[in-house]
PDB file of N, CA and C in Angstrom:
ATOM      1  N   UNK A   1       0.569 -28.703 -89.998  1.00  0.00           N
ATOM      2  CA  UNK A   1       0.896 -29.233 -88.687  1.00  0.00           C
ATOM      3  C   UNK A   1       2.280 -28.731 -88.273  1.00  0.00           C
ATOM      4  N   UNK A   2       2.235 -27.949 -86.730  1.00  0.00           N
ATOM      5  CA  UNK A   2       3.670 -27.703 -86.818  1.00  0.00           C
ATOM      6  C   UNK A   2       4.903 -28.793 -86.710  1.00  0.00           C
ATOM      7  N   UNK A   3       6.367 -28.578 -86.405  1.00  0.00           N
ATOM      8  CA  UNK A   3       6.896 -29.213 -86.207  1.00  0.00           C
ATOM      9  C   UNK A   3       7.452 -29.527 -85.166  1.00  0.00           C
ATOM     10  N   UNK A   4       7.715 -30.832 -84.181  1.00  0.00           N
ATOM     11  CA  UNK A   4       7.712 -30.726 -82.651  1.00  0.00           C
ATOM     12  C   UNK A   4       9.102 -30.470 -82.611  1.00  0.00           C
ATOM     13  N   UNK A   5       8.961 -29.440 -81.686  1.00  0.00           N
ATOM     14  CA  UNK A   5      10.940 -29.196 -81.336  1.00  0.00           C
ATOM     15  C   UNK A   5      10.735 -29.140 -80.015  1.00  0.00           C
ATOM     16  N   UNK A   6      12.114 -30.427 -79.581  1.00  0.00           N
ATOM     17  CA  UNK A   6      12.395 -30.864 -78.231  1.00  0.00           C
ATOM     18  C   UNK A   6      12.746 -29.520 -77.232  1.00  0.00           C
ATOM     19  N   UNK A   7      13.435 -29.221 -78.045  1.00  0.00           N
ATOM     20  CA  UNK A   7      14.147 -27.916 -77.065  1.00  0.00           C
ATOM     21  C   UNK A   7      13.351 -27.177 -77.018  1.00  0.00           C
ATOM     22  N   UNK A   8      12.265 -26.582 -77.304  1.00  0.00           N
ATOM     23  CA  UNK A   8      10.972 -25.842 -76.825  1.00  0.00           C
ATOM     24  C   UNK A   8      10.235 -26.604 -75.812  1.00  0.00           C
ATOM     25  N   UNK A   9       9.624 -27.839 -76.221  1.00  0.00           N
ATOM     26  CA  UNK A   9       9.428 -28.564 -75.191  1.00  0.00           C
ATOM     27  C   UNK A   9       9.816 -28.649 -73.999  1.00  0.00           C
ATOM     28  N   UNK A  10      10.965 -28.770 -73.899  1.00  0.00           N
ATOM     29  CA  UNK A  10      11.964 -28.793 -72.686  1.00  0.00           C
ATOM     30  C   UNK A  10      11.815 -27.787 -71.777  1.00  0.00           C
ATOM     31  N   UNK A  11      11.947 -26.494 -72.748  1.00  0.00           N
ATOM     32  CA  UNK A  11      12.025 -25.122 -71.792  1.00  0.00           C
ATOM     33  C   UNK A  11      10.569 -24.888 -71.167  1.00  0.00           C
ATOM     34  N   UNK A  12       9.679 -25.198 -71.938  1.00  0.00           N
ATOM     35  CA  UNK A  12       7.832 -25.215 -71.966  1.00  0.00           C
ATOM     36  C   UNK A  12       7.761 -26.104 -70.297  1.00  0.00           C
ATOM     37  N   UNK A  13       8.580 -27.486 -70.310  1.00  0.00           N
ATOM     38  CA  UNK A  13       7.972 -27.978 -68.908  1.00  0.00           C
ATOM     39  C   UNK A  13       9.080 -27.358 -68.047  1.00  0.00           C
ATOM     40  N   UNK A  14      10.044 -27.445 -67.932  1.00  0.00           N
ATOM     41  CA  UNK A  14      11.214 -26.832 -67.354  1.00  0.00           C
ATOM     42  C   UNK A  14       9.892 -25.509 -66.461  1.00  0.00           C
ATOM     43  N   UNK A  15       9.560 -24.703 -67.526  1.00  0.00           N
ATOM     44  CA  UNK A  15       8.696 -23.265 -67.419  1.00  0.00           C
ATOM     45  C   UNK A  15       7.588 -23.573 -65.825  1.00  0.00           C
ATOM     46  N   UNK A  16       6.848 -24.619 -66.287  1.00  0.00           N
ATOM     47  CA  UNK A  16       5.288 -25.423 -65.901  1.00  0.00           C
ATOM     48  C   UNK A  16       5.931 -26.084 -64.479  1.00  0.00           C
ATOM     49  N   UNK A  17       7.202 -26.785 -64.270  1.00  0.00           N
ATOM     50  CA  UNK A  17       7.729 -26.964 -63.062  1.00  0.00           C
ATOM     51  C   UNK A  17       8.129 -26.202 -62.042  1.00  0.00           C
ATOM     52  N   UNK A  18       8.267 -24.965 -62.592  1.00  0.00           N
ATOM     53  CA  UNK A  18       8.830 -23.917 -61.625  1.00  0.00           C
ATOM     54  C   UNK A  18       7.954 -23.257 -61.352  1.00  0.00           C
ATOM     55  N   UNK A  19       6.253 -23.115 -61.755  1.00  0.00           N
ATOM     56  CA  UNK A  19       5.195 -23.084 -61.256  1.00  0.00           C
ATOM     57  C   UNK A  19       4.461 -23.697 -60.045  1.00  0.00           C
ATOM     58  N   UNK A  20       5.378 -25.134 -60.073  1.00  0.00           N
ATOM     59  CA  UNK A  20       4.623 -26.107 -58.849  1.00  0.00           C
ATOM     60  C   UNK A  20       4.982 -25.680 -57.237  1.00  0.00           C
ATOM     61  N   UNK A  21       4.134 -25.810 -56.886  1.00  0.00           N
ATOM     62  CA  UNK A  21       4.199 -25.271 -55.614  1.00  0.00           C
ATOM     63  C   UNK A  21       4.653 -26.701 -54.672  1.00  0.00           C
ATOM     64  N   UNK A  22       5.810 -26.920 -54.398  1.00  0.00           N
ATOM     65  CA  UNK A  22       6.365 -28.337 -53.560  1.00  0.00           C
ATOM     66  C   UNK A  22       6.301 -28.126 -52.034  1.00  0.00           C
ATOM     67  N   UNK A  23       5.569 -29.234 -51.535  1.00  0.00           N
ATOM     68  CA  UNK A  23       5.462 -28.974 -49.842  1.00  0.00           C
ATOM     69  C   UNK A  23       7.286 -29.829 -49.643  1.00  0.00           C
ATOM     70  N   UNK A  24       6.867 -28.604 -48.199  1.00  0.00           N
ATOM     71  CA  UNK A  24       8.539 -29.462 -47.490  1.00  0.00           C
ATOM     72  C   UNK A  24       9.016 -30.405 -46.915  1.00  0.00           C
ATOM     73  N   UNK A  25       9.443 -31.031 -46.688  1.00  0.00           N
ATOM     74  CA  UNK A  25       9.959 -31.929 -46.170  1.00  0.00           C
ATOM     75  C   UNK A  25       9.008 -32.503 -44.780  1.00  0.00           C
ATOM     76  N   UNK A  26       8.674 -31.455 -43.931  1.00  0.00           N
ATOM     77  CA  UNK A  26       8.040 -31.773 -42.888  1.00  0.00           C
ATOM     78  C   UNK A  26       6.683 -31.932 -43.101  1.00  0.00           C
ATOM     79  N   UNK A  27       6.189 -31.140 -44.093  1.00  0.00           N
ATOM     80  CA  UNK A  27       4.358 -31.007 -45.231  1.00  0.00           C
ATOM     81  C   UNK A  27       4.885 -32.795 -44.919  1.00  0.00           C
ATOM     82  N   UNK A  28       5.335 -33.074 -46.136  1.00  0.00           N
ATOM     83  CA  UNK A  28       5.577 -34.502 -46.616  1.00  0.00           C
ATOM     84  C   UNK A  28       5.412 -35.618 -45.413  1.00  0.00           C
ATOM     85  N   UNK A  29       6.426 -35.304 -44.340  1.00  0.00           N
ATOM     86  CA  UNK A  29       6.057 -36.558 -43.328  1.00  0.00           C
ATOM     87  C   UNK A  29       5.084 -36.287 -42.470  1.00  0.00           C
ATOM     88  N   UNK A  30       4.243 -35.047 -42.324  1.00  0.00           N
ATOM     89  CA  UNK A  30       3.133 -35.195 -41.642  1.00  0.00           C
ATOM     90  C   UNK A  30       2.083 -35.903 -42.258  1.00  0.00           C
ATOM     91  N   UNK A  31       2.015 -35.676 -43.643  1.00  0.00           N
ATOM     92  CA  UNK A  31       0.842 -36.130 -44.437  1.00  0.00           C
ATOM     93  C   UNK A  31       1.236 -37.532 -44.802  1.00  0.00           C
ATOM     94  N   UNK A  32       2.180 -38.121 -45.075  1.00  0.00           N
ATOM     95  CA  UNK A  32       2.567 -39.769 -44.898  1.00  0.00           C
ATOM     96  C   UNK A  32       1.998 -39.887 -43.551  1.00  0.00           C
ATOM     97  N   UNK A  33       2.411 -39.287 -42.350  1.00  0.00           N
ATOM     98  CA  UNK A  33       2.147 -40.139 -40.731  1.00  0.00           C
ATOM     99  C   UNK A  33       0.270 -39.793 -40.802  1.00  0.00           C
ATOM    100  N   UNK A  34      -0.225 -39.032 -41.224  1.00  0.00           N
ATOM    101  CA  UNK A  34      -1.550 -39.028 -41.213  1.00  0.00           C
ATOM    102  C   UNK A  34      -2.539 -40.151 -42.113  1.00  0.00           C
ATOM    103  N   UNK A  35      -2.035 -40.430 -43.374  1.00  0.00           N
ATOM    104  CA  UNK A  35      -1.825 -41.221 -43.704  1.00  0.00           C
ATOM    105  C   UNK A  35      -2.423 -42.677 -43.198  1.00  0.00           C
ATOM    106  N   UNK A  36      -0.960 -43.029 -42.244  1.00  0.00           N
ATOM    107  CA  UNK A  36      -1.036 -44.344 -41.627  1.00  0.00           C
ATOM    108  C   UNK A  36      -1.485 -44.803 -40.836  1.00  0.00           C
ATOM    109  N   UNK A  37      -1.821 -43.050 -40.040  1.00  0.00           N
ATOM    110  CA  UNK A  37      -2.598 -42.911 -38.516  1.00  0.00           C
ATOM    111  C   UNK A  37      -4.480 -43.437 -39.151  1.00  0.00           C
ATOM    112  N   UNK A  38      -4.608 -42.899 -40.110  1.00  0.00           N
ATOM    113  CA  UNK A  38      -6.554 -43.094 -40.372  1.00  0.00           C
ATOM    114  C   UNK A  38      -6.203 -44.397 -41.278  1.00  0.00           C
ATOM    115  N   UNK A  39      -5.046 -45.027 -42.745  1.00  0.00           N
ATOM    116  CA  UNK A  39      -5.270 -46.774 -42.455  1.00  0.00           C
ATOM    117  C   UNK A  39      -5.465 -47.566 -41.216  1.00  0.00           C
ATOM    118  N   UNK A  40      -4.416 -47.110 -40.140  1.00  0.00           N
ATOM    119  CA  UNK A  40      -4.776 -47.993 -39.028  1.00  0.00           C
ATOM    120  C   UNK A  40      -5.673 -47.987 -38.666  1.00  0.00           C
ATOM    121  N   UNK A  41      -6.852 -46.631 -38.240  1.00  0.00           N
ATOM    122  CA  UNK A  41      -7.852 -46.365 -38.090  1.00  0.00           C
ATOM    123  C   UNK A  41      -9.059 -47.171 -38.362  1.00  0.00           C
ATOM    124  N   UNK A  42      -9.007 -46.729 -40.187  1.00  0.00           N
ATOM    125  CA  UNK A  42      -9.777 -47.847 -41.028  1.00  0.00           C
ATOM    126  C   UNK A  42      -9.941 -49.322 -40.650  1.00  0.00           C
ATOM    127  N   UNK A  43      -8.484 -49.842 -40.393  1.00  0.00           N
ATOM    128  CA  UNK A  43      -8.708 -51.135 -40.443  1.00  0.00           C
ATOM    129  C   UNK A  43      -9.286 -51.818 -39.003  1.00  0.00           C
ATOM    130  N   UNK A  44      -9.122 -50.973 -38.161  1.00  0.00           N
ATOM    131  CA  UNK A  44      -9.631 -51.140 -36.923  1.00  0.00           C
ATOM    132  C   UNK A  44     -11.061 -51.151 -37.268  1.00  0.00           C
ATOM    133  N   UNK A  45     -10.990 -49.962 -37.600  1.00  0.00           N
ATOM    134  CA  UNK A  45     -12.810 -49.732 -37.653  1.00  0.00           C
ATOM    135  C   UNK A  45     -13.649 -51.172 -38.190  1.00  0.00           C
ATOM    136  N   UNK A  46     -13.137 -51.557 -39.527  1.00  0.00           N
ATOM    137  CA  UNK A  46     -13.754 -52.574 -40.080  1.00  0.00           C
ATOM    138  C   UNK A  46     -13.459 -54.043 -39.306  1.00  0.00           C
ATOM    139  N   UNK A  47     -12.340 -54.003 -38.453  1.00  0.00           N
ATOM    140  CA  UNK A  47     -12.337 -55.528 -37.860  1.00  0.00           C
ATOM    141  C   UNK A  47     -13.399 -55.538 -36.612  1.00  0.00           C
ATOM    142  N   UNK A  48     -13.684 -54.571 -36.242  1.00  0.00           N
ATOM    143  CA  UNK A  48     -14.694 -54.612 -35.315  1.00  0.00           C
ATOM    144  C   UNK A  48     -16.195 -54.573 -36.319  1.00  0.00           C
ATOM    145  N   UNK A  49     -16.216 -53.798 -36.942  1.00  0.00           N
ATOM    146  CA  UNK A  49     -17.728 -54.069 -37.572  1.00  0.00           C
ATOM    147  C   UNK A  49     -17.675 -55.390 -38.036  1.00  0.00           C
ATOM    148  N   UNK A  50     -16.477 -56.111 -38.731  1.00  0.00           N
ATOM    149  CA  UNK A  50     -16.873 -57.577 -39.219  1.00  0.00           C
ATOM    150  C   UNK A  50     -17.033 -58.182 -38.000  1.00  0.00           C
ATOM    151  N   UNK A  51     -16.554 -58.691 -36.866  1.00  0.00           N
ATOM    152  CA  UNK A  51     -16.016 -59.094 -35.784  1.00  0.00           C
ATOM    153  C   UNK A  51     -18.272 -59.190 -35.548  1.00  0.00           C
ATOM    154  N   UNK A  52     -19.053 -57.622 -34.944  1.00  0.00           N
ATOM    155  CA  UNK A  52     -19.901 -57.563 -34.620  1.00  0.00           C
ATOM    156  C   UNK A  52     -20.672 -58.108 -35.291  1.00  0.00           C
ATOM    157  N   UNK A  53     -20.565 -58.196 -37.148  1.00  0.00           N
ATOM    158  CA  UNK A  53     -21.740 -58.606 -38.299  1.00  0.00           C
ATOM    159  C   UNK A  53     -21.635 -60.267 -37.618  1.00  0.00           C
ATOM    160  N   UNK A  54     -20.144 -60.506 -37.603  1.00  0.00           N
ATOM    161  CA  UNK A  54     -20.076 -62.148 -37.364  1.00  0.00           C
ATOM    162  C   UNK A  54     -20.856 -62.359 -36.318  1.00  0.00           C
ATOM    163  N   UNK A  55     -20.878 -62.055 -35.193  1.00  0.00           N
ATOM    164  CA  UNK A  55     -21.598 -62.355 -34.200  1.00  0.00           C
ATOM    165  C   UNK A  55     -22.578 -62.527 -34.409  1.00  0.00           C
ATOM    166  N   UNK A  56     -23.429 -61.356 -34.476  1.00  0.00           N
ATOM    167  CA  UNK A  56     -24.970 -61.067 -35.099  1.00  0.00           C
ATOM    168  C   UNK A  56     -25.242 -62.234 -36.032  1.00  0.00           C
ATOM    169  N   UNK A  57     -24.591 -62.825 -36.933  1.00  0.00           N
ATOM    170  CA  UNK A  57     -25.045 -63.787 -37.814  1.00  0.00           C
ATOM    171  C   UNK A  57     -25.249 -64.921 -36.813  1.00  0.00           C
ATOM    172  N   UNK A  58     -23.715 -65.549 -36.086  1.00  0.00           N
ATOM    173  CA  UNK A  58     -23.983 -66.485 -35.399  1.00  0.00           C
ATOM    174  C   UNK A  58     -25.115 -67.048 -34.435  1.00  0.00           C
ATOM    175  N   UNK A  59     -25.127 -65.785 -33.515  1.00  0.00           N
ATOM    176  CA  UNK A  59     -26.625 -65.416 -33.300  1.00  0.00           C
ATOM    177  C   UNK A  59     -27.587 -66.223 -33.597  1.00  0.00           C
ATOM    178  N   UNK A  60     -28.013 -65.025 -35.223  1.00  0.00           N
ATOM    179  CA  UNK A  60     -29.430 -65.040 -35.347  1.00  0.00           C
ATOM    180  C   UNK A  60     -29.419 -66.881 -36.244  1.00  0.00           C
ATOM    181  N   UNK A  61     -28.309 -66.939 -36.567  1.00  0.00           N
ATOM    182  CA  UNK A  61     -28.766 -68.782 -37.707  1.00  0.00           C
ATOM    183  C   UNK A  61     -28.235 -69.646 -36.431  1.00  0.00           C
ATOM    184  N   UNK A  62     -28.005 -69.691 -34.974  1.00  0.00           N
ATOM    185  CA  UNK A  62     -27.859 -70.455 -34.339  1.00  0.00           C
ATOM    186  C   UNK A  62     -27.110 -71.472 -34.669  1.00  0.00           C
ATOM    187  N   UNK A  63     -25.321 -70.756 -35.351  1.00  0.00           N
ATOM    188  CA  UNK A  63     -23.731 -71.996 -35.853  1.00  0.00           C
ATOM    189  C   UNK A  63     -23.493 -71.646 -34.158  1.00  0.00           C
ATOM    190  N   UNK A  64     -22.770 -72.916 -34.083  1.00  0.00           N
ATOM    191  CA  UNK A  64     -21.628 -73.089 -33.256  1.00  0.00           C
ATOM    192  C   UNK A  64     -22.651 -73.003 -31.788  1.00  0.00           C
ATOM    193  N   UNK A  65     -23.389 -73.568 -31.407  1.00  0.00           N
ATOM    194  CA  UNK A  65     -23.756 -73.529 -29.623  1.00  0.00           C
ATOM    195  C   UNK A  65     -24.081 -75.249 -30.403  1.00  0.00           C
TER     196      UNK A  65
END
């Protein structure tokens, strides 16, 4: 089994980081604001489908008249 040496290690990810390809600054806050733009989206979407299921139930089991 070999023996683990830090300082190889080190240079090994050091190596593997300078491979990564990093978006910029502006990458970054478009894709956060896109993000928040389709949660809001989402949650819209689903308060109206619950909003419609509710109805439809009320409706069809005849609560609340």
């Amino acid at each position: 089994m070999a023996k683990f040496n830090p300082f190889k290690f080190m240079q090994e990810v050091r190596q593997e980081t300078n491979k990564v390809t990093w978006p910029s600054r502006k990458e970054t806050g478009i894709t956060t604001a896109m993000v928040f733009v389709f949660a809001a989206a989402a949650a819209i979407f689903f308060l109206l489908a619950d909003q419609v299921i509710r109805i439809a139930v009320t409706l069809v089991l005849g609560i609340g008249t």
